[in-house]
Protein backbone atom coordinates (compact mmCIF):
# COMPACT_ATOMS: atom_id res chain seq x y z
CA UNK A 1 0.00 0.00 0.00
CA UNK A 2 1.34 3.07 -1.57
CA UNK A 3 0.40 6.27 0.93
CA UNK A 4 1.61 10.25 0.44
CA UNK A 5 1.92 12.96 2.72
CA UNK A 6 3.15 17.16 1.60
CA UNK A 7 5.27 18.78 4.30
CA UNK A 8 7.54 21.60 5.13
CA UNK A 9 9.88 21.87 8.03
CA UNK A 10 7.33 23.47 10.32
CA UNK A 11 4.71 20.86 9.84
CA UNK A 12 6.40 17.80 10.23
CA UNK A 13 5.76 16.86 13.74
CA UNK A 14 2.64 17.18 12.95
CA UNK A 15 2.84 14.24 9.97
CA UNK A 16 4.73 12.10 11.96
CA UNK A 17 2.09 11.58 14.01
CA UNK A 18 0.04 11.13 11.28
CA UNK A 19 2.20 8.51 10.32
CA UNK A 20 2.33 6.91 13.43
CA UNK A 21 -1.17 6.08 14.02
CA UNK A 22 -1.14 4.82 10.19
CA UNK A 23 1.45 2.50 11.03
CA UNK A 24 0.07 1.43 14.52
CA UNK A 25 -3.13 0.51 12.66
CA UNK A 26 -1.84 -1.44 9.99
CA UNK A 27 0.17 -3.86 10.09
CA UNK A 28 -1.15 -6.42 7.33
CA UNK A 29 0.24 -5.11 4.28
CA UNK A 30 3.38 -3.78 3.09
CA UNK A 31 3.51 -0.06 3.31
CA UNK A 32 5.45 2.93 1.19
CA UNK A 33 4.86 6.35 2.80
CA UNK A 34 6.17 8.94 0.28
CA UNK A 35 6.89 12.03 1.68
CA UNK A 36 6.95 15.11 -0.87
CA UNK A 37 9.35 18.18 0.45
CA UNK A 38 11.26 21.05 -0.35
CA UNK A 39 13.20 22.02 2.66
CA UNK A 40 13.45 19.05 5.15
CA UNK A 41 16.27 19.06 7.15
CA UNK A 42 18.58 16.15 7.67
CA UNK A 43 18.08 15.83 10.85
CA UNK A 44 14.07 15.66 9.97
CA UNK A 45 14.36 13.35 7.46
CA UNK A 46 16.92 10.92 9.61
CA UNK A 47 13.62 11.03 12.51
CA UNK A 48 11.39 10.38 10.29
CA UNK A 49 13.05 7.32 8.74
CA UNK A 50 13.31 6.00 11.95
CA UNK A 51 9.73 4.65 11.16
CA UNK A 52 11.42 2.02 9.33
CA UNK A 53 13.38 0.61 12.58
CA UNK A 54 10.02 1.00 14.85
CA UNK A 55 7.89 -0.50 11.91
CA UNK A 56 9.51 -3.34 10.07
CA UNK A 57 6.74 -3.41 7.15
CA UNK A 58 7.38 0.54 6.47
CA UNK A 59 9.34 2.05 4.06
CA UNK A 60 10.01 6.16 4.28
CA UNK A 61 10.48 7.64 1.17
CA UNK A 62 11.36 10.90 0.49
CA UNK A 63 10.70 13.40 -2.55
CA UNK A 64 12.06 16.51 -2.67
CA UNK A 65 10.18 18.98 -4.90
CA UNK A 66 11.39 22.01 -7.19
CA UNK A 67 8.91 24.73 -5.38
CA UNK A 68 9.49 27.38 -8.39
CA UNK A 69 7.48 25.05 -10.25
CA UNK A 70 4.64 26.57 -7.85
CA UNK A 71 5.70 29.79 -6.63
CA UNK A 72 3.38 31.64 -8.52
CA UNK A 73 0.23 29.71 -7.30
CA UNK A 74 -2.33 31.15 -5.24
CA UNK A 75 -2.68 30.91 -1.19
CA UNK A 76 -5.91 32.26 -0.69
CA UNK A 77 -6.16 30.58 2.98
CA UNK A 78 -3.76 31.73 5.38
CA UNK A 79 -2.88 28.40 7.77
CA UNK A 80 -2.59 26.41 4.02
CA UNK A 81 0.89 26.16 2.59
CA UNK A 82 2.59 25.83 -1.22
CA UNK A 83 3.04 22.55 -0.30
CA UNK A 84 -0.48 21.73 -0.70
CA UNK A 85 0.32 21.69 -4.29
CA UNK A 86 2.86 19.33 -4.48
CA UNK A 87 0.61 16.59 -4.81
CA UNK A 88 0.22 17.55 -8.55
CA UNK A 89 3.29 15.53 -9.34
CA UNK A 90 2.76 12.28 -7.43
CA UNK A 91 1.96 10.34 -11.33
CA UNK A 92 4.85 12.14 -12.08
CA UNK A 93 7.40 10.84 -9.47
CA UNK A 94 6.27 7.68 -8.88
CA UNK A 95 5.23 5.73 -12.66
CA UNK A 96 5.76 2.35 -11.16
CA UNK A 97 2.50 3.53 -8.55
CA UNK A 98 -0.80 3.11 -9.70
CA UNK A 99 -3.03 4.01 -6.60
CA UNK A 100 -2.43 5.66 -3.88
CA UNK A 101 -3.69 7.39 -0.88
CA UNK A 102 -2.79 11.39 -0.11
CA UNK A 103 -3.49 12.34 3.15
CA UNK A 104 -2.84 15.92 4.80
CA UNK A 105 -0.89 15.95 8.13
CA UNK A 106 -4.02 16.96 10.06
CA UNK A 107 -5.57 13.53 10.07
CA UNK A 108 -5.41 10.69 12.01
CA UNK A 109 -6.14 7.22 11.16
CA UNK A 110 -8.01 5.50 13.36
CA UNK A 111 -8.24 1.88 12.24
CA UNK A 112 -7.26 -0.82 9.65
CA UNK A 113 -8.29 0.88 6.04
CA UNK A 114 -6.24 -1.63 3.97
CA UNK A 115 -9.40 -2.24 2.31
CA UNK A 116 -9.35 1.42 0.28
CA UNK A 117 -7.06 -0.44 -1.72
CA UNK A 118 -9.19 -2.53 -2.90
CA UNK A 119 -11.80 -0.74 -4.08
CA UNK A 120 -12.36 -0.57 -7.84
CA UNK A 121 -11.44 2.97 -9.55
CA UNK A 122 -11.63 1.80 -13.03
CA UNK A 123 -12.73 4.82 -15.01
CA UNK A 124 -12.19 7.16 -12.91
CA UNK A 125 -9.48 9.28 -11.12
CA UNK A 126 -10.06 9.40 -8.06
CA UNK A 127 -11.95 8.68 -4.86
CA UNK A 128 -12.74 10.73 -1.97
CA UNK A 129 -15.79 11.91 0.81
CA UNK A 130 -18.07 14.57 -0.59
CA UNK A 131 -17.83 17.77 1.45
CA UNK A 132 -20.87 18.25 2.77
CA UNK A 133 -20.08 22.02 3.83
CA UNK A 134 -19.11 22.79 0.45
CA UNK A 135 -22.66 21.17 -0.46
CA UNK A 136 -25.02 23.16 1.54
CA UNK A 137 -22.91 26.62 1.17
CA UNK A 138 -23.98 26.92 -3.12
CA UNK A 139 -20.46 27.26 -3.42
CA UNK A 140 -20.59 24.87 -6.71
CA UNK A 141 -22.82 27.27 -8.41
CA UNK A 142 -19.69 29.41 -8.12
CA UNK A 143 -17.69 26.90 -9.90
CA UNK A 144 -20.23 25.84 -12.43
CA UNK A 145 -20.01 22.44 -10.82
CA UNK A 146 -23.29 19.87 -10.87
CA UNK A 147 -21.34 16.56 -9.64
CA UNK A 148 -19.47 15.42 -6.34
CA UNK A 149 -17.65 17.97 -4.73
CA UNK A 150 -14.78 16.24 -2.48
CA UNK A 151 -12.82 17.31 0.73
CA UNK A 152 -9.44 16.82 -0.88
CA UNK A 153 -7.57 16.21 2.65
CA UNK A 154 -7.78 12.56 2.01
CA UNK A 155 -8.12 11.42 -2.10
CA UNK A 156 -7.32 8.20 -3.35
CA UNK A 157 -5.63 8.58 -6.76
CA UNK A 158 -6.19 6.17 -9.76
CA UNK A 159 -2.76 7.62 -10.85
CA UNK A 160 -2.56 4.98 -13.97
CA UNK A 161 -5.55 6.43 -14.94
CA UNK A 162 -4.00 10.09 -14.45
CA UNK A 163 -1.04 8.92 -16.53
CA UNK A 164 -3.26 8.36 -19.25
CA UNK A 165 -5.33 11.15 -19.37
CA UNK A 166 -2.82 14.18 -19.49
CA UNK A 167 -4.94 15.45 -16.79
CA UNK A 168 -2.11 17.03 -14.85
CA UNK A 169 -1.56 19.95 -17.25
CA UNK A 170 -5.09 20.69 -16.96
CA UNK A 171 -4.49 20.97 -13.22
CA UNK A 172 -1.52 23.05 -13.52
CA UNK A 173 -3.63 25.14 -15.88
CA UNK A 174 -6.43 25.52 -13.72
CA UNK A 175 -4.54 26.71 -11.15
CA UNK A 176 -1.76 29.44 -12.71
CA UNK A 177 -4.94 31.09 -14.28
CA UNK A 178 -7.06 31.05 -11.15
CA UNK A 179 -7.62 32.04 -7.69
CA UNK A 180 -9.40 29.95 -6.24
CA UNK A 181 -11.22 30.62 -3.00
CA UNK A 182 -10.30 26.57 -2.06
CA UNK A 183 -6.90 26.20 -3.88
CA UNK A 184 -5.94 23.08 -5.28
CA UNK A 185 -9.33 21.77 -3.55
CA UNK A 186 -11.29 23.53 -5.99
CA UNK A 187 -8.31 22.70 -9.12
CA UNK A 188 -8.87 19.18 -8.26
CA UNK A 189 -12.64 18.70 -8.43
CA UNK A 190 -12.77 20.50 -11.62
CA UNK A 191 -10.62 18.54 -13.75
CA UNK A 192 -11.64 15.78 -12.26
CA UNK A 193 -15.27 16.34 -12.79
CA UNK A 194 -17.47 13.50 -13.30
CA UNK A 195 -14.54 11.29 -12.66
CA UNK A 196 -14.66 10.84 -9.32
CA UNK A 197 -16.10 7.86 -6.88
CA UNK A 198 -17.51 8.64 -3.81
CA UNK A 199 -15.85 6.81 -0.04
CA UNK A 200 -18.16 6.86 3.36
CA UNK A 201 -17.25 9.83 5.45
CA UNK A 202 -15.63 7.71 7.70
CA UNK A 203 -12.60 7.83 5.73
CA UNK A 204 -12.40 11.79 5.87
CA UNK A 205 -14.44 12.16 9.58
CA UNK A 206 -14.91 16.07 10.06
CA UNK A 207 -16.80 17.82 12.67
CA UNK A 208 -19.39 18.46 10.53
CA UNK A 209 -19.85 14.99 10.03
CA UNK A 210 -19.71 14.48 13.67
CA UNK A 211 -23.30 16.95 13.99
CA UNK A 212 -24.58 15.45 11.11
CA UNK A 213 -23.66 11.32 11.26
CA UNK A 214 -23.41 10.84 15.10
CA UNK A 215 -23.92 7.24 14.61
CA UNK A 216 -20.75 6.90 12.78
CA UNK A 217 -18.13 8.70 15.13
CA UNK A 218 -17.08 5.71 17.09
CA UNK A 219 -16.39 3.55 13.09
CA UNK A 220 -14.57 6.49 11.98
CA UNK A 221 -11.46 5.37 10.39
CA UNK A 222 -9.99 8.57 9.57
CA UNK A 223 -10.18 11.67 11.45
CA UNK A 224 -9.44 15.03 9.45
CA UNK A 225 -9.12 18.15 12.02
CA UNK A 226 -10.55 20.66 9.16
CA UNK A 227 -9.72 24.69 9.99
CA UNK A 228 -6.94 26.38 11.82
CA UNK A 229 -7.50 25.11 15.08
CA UNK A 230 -5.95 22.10 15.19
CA UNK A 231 -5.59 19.98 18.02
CA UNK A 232 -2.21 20.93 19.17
CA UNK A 233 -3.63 24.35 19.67
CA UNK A 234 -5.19 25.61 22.65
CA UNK A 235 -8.90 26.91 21.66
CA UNK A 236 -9.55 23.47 19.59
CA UNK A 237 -13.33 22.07 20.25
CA UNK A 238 -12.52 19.18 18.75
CA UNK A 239 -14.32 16.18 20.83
CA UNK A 240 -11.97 13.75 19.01
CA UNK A 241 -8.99 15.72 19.60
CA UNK A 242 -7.98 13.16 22.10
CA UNK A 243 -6.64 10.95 19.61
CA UNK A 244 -4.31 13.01 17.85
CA UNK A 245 -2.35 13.53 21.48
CA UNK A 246 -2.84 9.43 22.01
CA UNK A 247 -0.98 8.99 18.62
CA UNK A 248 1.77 11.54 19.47
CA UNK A 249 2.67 9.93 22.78
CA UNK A 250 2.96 6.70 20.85
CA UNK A 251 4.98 8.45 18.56
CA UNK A 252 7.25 9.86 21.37
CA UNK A 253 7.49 6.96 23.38
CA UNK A 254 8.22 4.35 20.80
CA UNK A 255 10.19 5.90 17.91
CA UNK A 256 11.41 9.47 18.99
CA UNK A 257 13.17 8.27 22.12
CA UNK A 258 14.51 4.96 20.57
C-alpha cells in the first residue's frame, strides 16, 4: 500500500504523528509512505526514517520537490501552505504507482483501512468523501459544478488512470490562471469532474460529520481536524482531539526516544 503525505519543516511533527497512528493501525500489508518536500532538514528526514526501525513493514520515502514550479500559485487561505500543491506531481514521481492514498498531516487514522485499496477505480481518477459544507454553502454554483464535490484532505488517486489522461496539465492550468477561494481543492474537483467515486465519510471524519452522522463517530477510520484550530492548539473544540495527542505519545514513546 502506496500512501503520500506534503510537508515543510514546520509541519512535520505534525505528519509524523500522522504517520504513526497509520502505522500502529496497519500492520497487514506492506507499506510505502512517500513524503513530498522542499526544505526538510537532515536531521528531519533521519527522525522520520526511523519509522522504518520501529515498523519493520514501512518504508520512508522521500521526494524533494522544485517549489518554483509553484511559486506563482495562489494561497488564498492563510494556515494552508505551497506545499499543498505538491501533490500535482505524485503520477509524475512515482510511474511504477498506480493508486495511492494522499493524506494531509491533520488527520489521524483511526483503524485498519487496507481495504481502500481494494476498491475498484476503473474509469475514474479518483476517490474521496463529498464535502458536505461545500454542499449546503452553493459554493458549486460558483464553480459551475453539478457533480461530487470532495474534501481533498484525504483522495485516493487512480494515478494509472492520471497517466493516461494528461490530466495534470489541466491541473496546472487551472490553477496558474485562477484564484481559487479553495486552492488546489477547488483545481482538483474541476478537472476531475465527473470522474470521481464517492468513499463513506468515515474515511475523511470532520466535525461536521460528527453533527450530522453521530452514529458513525465511534467507526470512523480517519479523522481530518478541518480549519486552523488544530488539536495541538489551545482553543480546539474538537471532541476527538484526544486521539491526535494518544498517537503523538505513541509516537514519542516508541520511535522518537529509541
Amino acid at each position: 500500500m502506496d500512501f503520500c503525505y506534503s510537508t515543510n519543516e514546520n509541519f512535520a511533527p505534525h505528519i509524523a504523528v500522522s504517520i504513526t497512528s497509520l502505522l500502529e493501525n496497519n500492520s497487514s500489508r506492506e507499506i510505502a509512505v512517500h513524503i513530498l518536500h522542499s526544505d526538510l532538514s537532515e536531521e528531519t528526514i533521519a527522525r522520520l526514517s526511523a519509522f522504518e526501525n520501529r515498523y519493520k513493514n514501512a518504508k520512508i520515502v522521500f521526494h524533494k520537490i522544485d517549489e518554483t514550479r509553484f511559486e506563482k500559485f495562489a494561497l488564498s487561505i492563510d494556515y494552508i501552505t505551497k506545499e499543498t500543491y505538491y501533490r500535482y506531481l505524485i503520477a509524475e514521481l512515482l510511474p511504477n504507482v498506480d493508486k495511492i492514498l494522499y493524506l494531509d498531516g491533520d488527520t489521524i487514522v483511526n483503524g485498519d483501512i487496507s481495504g481502500l485499496f481494494d476498491i475498484d477505480l476503473f474509469g475514474v481518477y479518483c476517490a474521496g468523501v463529498r464535502d458536505i459544507f461545500i454542499d449546503g454553502s452553493g459554493y458549486k454554483k460558483e464553480l459551475n459544478l453539478d457533480g461530487l464535490y470532495i474534501n481533498a484532505v484525504v483522495i485516493l488517486f487512480n494515478l494509472a488512470e492520471i497517466r493516461k489522461s494528461g490530466i495534470v496539465e489541466k491541473l496546472f492550468n487551472l490553477t496558474g490562471k485562477n484564484d481559487f477561494k479553495y486552492q488546489d481543492q477547488d483545481a482538483i474537483n474541476i478537472a476531475f469532474n465527473g470522474r470521481i467515486k464517492e468513499l463513506d465519510c468515515i474515511y475523511n471524519f470532520k466535525r461536521t460529520h460528527q453533527k450530522a452522522f453521530p452514529e458513525k463517530t465511534a467507526s470512523a477510520k480517519i479523522i481530518h481536524y478541518v480549519g486552523p484550530n488544530k488539536p495541538w492548539k489551545r482553543f480546539s473544540l474538537n471532541r476527538l482531539k484526544r486521539l491526535y495527542f494518544k498517537y503523538e505519545r505513541i509516537l514519542w514513546k516508541k520511535i522518537i526516544k529509541m
